[in-house]
Protein backbone atom coordinates (compact mmCIF):
# COMPACT_ATOMS: atom_id res chain seq x y z
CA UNK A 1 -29.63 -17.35 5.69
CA UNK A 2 -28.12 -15.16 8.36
CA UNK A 3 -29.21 -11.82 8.43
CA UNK A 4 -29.14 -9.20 11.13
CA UNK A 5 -30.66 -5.38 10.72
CA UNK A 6 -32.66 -6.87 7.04
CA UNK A 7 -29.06 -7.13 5.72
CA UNK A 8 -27.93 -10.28 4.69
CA UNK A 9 -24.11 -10.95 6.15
CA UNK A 10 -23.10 -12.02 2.25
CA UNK A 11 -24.27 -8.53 1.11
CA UNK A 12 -21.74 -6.85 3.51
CA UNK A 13 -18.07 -5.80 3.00
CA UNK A 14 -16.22 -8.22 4.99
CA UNK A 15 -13.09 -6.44 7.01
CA UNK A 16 -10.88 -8.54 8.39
CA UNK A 17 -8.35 -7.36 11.07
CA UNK A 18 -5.42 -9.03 11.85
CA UNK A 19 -1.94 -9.05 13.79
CA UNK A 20 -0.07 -10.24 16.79
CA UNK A 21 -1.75 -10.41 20.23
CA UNK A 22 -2.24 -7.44 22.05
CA UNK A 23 -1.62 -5.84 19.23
CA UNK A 24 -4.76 -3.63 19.15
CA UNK A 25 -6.90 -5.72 16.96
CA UNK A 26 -9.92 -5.44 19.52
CA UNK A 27 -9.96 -1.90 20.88
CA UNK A 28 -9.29 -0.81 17.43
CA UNK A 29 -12.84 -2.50 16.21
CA UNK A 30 -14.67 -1.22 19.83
CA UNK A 31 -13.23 2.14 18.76
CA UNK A 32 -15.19 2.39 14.92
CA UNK A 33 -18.06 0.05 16.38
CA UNK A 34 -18.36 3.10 19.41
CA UNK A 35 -19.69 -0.18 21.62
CA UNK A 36 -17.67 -3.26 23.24
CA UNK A 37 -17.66 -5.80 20.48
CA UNK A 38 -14.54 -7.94 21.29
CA UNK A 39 -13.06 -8.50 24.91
CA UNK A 40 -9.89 -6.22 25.46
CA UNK A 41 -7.14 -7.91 27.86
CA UNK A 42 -3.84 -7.98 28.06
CA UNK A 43 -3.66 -11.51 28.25
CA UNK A 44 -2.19 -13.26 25.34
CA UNK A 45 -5.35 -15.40 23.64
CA UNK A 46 -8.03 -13.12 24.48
CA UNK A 47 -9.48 -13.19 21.36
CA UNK A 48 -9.92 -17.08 20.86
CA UNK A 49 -12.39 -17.56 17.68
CA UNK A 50 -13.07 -15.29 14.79
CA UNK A 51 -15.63 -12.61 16.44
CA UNK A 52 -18.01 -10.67 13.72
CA UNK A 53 -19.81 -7.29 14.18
CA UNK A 54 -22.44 -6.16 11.47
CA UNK A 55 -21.99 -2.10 11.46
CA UNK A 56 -22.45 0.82 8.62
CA UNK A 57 -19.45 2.71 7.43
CA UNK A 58 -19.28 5.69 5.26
CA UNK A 59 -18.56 5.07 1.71
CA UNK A 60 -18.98 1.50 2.33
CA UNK A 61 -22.49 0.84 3.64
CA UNK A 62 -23.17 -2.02 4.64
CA UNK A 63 -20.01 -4.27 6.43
CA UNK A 64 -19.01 -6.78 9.10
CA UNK A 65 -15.99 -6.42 11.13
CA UNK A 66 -14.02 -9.20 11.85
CA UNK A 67 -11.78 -9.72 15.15
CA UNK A 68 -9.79 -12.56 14.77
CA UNK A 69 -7.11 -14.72 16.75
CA UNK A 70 -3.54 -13.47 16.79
CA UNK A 71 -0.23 -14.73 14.22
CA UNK A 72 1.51 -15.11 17.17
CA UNK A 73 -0.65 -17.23 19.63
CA UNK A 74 1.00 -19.56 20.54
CA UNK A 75 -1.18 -21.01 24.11
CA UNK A 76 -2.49 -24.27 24.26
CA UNK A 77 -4.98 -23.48 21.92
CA UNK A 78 -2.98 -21.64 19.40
CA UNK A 79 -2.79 -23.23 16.48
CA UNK A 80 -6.93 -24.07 16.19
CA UNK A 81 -6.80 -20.15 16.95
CA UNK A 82 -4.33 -19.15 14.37
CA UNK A 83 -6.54 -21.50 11.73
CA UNK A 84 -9.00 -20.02 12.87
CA UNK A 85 -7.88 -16.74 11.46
CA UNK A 86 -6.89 -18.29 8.30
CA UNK A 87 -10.30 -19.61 8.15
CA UNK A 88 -11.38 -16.05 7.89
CA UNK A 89 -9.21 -14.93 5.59
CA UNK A 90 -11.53 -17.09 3.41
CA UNK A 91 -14.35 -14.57 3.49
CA UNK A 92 -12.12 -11.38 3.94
CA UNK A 93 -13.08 -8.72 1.24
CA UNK A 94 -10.03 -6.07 2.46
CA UNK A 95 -7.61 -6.51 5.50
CA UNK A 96 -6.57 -4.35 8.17
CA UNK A 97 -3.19 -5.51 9.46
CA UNK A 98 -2.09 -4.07 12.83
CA UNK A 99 1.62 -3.80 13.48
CA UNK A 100 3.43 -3.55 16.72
CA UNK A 101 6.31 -1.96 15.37
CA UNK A 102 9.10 -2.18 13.26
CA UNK A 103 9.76 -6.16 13.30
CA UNK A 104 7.61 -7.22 10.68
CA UNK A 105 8.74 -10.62 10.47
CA UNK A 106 5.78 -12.01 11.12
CA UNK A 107 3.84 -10.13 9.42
CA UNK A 108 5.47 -10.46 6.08
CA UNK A 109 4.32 -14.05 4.85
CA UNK A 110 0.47 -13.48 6.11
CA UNK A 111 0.68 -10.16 4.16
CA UNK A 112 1.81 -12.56 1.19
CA UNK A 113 -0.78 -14.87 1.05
CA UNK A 114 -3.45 -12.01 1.38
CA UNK A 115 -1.57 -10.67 -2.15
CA UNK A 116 -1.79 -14.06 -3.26
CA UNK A 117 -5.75 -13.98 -2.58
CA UNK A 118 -5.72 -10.23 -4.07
CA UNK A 119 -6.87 -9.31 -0.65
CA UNK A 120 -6.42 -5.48 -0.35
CA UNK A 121 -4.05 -4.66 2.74
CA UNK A 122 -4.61 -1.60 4.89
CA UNK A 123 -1.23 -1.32 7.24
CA UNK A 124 -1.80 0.05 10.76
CA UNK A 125 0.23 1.39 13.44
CA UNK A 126 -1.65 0.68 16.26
CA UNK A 127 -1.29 2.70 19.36
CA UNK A 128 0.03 5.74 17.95
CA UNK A 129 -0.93 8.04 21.04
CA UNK A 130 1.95 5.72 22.98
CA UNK A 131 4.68 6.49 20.05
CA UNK A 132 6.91 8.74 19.71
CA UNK A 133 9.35 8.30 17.12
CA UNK A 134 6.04 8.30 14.42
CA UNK A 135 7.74 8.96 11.01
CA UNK A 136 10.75 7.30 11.52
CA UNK A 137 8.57 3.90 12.58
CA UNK A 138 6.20 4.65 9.53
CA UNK A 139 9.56 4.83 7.01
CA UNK A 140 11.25 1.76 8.66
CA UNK A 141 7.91 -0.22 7.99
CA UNK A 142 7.30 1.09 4.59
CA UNK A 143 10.33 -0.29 3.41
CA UNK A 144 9.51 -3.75 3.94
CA UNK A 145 6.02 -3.81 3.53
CA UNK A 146 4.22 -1.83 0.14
CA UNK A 147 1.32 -1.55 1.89
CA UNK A 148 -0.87 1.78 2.95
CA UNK A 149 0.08 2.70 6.31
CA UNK A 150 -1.81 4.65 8.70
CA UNK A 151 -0.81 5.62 12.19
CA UNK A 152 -4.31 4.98 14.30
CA UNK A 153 -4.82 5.24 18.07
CA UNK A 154 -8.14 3.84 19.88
CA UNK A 155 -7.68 5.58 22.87
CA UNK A 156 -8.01 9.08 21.17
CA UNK A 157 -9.20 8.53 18.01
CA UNK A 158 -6.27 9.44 15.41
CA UNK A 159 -6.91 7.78 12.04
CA UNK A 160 -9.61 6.06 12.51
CA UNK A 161 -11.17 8.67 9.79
CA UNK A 162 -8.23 8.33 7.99
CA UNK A 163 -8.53 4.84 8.10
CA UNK A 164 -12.37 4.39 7.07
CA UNK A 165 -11.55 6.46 4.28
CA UNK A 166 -8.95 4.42 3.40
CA UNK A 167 -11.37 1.11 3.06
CA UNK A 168 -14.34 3.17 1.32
CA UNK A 169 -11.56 3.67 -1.01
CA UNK A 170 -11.00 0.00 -1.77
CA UNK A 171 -14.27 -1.10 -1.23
CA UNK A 172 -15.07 1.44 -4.49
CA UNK A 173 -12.29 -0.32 -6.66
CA UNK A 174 -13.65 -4.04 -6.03
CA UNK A 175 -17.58 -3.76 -6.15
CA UNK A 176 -19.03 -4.64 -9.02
CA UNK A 177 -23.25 -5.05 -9.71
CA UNK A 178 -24.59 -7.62 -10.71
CA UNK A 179 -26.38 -6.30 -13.84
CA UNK A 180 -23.09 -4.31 -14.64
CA UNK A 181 -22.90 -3.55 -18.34
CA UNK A 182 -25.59 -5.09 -19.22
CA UNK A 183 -28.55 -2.91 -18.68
CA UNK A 184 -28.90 1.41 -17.98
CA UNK A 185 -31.26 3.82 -16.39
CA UNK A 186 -34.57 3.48 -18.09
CA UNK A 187 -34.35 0.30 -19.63
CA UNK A 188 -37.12 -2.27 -19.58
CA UNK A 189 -36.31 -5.54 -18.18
CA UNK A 190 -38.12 -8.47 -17.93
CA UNK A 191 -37.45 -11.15 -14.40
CA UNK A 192 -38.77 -14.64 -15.06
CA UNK A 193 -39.27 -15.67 -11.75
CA UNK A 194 -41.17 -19.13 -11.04
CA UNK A 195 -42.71 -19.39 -7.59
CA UNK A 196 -43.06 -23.02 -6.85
CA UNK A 197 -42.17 -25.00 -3.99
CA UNK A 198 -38.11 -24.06 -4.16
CA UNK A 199 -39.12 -20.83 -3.20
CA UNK A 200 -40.29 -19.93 0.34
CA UNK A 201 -44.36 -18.99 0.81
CA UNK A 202 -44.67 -15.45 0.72
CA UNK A 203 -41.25 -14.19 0.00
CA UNK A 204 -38.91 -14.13 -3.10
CA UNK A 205 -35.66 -15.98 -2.54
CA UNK A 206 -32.41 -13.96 -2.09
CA UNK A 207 -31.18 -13.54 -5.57
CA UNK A 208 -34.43 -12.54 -7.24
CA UNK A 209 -34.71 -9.93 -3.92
CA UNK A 210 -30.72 -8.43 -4.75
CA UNK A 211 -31.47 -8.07 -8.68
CA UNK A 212 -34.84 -6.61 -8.49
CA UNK A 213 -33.51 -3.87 -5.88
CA UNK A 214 -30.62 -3.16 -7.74
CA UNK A 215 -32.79 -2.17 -10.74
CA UNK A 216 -34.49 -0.31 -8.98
CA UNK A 217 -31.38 1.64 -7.74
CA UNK A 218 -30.52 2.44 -11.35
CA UNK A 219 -33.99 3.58 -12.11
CA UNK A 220 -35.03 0.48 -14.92
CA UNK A 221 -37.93 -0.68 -15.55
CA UNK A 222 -38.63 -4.02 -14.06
CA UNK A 223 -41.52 -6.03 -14.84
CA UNK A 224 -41.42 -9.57 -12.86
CA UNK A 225 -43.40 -12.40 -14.05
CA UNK A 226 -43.22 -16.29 -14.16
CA UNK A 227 -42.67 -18.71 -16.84
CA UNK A 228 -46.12 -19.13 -17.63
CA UNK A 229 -46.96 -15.60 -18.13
CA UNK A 230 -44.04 -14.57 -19.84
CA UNK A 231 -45.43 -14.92 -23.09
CA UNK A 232 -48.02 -13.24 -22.35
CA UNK A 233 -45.93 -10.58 -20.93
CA UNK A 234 -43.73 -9.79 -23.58
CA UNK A 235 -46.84 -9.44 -25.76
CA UNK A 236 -48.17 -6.46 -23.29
CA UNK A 237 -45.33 -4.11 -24.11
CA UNK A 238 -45.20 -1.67 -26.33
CA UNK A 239 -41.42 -1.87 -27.19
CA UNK A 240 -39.10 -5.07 -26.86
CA UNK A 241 -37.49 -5.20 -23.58
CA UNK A 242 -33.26 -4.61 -22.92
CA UNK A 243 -32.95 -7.37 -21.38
CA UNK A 244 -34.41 -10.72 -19.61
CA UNK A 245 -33.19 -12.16 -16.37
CA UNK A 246 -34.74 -15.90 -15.83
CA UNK A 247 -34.54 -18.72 -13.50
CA UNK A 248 -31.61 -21.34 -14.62
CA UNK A 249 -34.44 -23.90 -15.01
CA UNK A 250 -36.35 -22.27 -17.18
CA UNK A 251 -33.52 -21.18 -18.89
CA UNK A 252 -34.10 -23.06 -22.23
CA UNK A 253 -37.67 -22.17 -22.79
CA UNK A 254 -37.28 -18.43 -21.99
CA UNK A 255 -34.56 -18.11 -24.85
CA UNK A 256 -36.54 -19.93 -26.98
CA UNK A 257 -39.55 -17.55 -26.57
CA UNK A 258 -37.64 -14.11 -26.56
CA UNK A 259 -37.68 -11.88 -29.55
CA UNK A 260 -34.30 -11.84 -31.52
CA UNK A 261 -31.67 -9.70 -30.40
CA UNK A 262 -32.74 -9.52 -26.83
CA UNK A 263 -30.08 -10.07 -24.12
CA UNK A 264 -31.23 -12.75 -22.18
CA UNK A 265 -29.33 -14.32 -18.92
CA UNK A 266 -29.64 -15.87 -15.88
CA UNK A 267 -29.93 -15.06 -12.01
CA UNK A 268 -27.09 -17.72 -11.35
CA UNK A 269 -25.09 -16.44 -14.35
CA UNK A 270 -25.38 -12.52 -12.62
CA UNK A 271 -24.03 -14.09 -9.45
CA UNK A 272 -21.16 -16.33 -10.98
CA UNK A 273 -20.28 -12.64 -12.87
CA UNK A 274 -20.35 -10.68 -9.51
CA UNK A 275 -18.46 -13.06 -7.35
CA UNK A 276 -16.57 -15.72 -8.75
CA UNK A 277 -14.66 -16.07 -12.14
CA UNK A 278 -17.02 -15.97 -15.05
CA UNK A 279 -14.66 -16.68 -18.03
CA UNK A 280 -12.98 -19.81 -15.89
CA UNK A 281 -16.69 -21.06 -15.46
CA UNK A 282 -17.41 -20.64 -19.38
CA UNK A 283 -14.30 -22.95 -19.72
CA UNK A 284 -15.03 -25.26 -17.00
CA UNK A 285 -18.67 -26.18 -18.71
CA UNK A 286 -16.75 -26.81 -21.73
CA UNK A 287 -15.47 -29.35 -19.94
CA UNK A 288 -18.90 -31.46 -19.65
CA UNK A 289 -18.40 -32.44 -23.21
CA UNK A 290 -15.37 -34.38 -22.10
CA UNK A 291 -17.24 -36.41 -19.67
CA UNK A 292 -17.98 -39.83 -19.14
CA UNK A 293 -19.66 -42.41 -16.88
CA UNK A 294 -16.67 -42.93 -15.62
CA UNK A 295 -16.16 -39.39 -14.53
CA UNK A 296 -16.27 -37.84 -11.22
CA UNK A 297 -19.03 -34.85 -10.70
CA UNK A 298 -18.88 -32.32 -7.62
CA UNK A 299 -22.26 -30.36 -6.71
CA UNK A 300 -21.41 -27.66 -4.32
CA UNK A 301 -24.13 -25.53 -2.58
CA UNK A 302 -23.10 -22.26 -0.51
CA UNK A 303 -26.56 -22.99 1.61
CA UNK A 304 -27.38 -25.77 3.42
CA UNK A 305 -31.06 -26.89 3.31
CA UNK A 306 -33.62 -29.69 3.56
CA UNK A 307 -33.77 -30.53 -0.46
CA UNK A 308 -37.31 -29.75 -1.54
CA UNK A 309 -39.29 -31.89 -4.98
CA UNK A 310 -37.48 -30.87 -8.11
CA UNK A 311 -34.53 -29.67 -6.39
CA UNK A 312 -31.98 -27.63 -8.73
CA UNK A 313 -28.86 -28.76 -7.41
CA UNK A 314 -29.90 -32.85 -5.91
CA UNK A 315 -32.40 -33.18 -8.51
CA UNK A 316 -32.73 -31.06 -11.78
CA UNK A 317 -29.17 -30.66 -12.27
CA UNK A 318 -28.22 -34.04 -11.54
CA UNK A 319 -30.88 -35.38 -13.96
CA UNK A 320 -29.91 -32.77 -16.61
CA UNK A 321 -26.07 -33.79 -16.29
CA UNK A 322 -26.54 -38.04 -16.34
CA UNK A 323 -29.05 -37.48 -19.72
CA UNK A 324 -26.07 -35.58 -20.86
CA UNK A 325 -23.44 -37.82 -20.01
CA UNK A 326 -24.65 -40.72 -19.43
CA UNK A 327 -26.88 -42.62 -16.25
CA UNK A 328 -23.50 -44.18 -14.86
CA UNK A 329 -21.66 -40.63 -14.27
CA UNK A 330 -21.04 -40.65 -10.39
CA UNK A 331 -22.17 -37.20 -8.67
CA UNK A 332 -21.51 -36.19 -5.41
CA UNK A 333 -23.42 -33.03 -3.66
CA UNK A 334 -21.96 -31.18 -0.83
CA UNK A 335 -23.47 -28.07 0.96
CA UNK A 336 -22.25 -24.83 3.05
CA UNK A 337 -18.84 -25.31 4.46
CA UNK A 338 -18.65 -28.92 3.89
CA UNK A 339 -16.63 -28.26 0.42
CA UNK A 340 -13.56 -30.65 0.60
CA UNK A 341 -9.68 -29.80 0.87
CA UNK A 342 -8.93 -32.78 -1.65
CA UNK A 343 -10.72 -31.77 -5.60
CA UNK A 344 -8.66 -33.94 -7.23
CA UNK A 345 -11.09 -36.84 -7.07
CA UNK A 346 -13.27 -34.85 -9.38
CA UNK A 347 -13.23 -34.30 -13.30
CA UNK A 348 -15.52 -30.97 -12.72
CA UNK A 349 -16.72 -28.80 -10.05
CA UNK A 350 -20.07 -26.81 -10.11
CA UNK A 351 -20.77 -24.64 -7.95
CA UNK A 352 -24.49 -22.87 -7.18
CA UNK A 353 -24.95 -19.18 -7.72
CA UNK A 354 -23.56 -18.54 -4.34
CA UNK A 355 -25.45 -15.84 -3.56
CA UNK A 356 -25.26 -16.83 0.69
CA UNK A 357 -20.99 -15.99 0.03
CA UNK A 358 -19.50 -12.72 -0.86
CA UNK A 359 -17.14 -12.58 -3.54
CA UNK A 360 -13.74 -13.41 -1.30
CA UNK A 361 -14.98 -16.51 0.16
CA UNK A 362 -16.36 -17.64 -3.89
CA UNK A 363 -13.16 -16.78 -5.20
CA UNK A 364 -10.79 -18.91 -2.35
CA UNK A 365 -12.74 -22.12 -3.69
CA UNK A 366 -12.02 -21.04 -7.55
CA UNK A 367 -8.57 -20.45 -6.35
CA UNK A 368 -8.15 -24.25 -4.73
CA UNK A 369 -10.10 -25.51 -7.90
CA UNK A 370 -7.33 -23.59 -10.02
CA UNK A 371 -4.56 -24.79 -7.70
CA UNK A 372 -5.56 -28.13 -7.59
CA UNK A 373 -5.83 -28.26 -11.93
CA UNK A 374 -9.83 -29.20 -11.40
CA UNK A 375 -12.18 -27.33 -14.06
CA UNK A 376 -14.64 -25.88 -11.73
CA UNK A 377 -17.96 -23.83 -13.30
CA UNK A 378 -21.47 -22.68 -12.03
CA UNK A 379 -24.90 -23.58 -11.87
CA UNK A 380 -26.48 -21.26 -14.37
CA UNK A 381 -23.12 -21.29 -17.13
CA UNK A 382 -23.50 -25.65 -16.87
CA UNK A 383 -27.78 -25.56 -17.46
CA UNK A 384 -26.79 -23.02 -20.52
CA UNK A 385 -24.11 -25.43 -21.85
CA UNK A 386 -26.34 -28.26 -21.13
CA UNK A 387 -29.36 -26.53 -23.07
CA UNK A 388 -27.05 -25.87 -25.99
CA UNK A 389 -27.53 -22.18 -25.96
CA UNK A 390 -24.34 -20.69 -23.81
CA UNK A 391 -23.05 -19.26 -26.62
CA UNK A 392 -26.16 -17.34 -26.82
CA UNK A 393 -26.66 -15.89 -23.55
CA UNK A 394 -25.01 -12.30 -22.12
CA UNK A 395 -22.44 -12.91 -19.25
């Protein structure tokens, strides 16, 4: 897992800024970053491969800025440049798109297939201390593109604030917790949270880690435990708890052992709420029903990793889904980036919990799945269907 300053990069706002060369792209991320993150040049090409920057911003917290390749490049090298930058549109939560000027011709079908991703777009006029003719520029560019537009200069600083602002104010209208709606400040909530040999010696592993603290955050009560104990945890408290968070596979047992009319869910089920498409992966284990040994199975991990005993995705899941199904059903496991272009080979998708992607670069592989007419569903949602109790479970 990459993380840099104890914050994981797939916990951070990813801002993506884009445009021409030498359009500003650069000095305008050296300028908020107050330190020389991408090279500045006047060359054409400069900026040759997606460049990141892990920073704070108000409202936002946590974020990475991303410098990427220009629409326009067109040097020897330009078109693995300019896929490049589509590449990181991939994992772009809200785009910054610097404009030159009033030709937006450019500009107008990248701007498209950011609406088509429901990527937020954040217009800038880059440069502005060189400009003279502000307003009319800003009305001319208006009218083709219905997009916030904010005149920013590097060199002096103009609208940068404005501009920050501008993203806290997106960043507010996409976030979403994990535990949203399900839980409130002073509940009691149970985490069934196995430590075997999945999980690495002497630390929790990322998801248990991001629920636990955001409990925390809301002031609940959180009690962590593993499957053994839980019993004997439950039977400790005074009152019945609000709500149970377990590990997918321990799902099963963990429902069967909670007290009627207790929520319970799943770590992998919180993620698939938080950043993918929950309702299309309810549908998409519906689909397992369908299946046969003739059918096609993708595994897809965000991570990539040496597969440990018992793993969830190469192992447990795989085991769960052929008992299902039947031994003959053919299942394929991919990890990190390797997730193909091509989904048509496949009568289902599943996808881990993702919790190494943020939500944008989750949601551009539920897109392709949805493009492509493949049912695609999670982890967590597939053991629930698979257990016979995902009609039971909160998500």
């Amino acid at each position: 897992m990459k993380q840099i300053g104890n914050i994981a990069t797939s916990e951070r706002v990813h801002i993506g800024f884009y445009g021409r060369c030498n359009s500003g792209k650069s000095s305008l991320i050296n300028a908020i970053a107050g330190q020389e993150v991408s090279i500045v040049s006047e060359q054409a090409g400069t900026t040759t491969d997606s460049v990141a920057k892990n920073i704070e911003l108000p409202g936002v917290g946590a974020a990475v800025l991303i410098d990427t390749a220009g629409f326009d490049d067109d040097t020897l090298l330009g078109q693995q440049r300019v896929a490049s930058t589509r590449q990181a549109m991939m994992k772009t939560d809200i785009a910054v798109m610097l404009l030159s000027g009033v030709d937006v011709v450019i500009e107008q079908p990248w701007l498209k297939d950011f609406q088509q991703k429901n990527i937020p777009v954040i217009g800038v006029v880059a440069k502005s201390d060189l400009l003279s003719d502000k307003d009319l520029i800003a009305k001319e560019i208006t009218a083709k593109l219905d997009i916030p537009l904010i005149h920013v200069s590097a060199k002096t600083g103009e609208g940068i604030v404005a501009l920050l602002k501008q993203i806290a104010l997106f960043y507010k209208s996409e976030y979403r917790l994990l535990t949203e709606g399900m839980c409130q400040r002073g509940d009691t909530v149970i985490l069934v949270m196995p430590q075997d040999n999945q999980a690495p010696k002497g630390r929790l592993i990322k998801p248990q880690v991001e629920v636990l603290r955001e409990l925390l955050d809301k002031k609940c009560v959180a009690i962590c435990c593993d499957e053994e104990n839980y019993e004997t945890t439950l039977a400790s408290l005074k009152t019945v708890p609000q709500l149970i968070i377990a590990d997918s596979q321990f799902f099963k047992s963990v429902y069967e052992k909670t007290p009627n009319g207790v929520a319970v869910t799943s770590f992998s089920i919180l993620f698939a709420r938080q950043r993918g498409d929950i309702n299309l992966f309810v549908d998409g284990a519906e689909v397992i029903a369908s299946l046969t040994e003739n059918s096609r199975v993708l595994i897809a991990e965000a991570c990539s990793h040496i597969p440990q005993n018992e793993d969830i995705g190469r192992v447990k899941l795989p085991r769960m889904l052929r008992k299902y199904v039947g031994e003959n059903l053919s299942i394929y496991v991919v990890g990190g980036n390797d997730f193909p272009r091509d989904l048509t080979q496949y009568d289902l998708v599943i996808h881990c919990g993702a919790c190494m992607f943020n939500r944008r670069h989750v949601m551009s592989r539920v897109a392709q799945a949805v493009e492509q007419n493949v049912p695609m569903t999670n982890y967590g949602v597939a053991i629930a269907f698979l257990n016979g109790i995902l009609d039971n479970v909160v998500y």
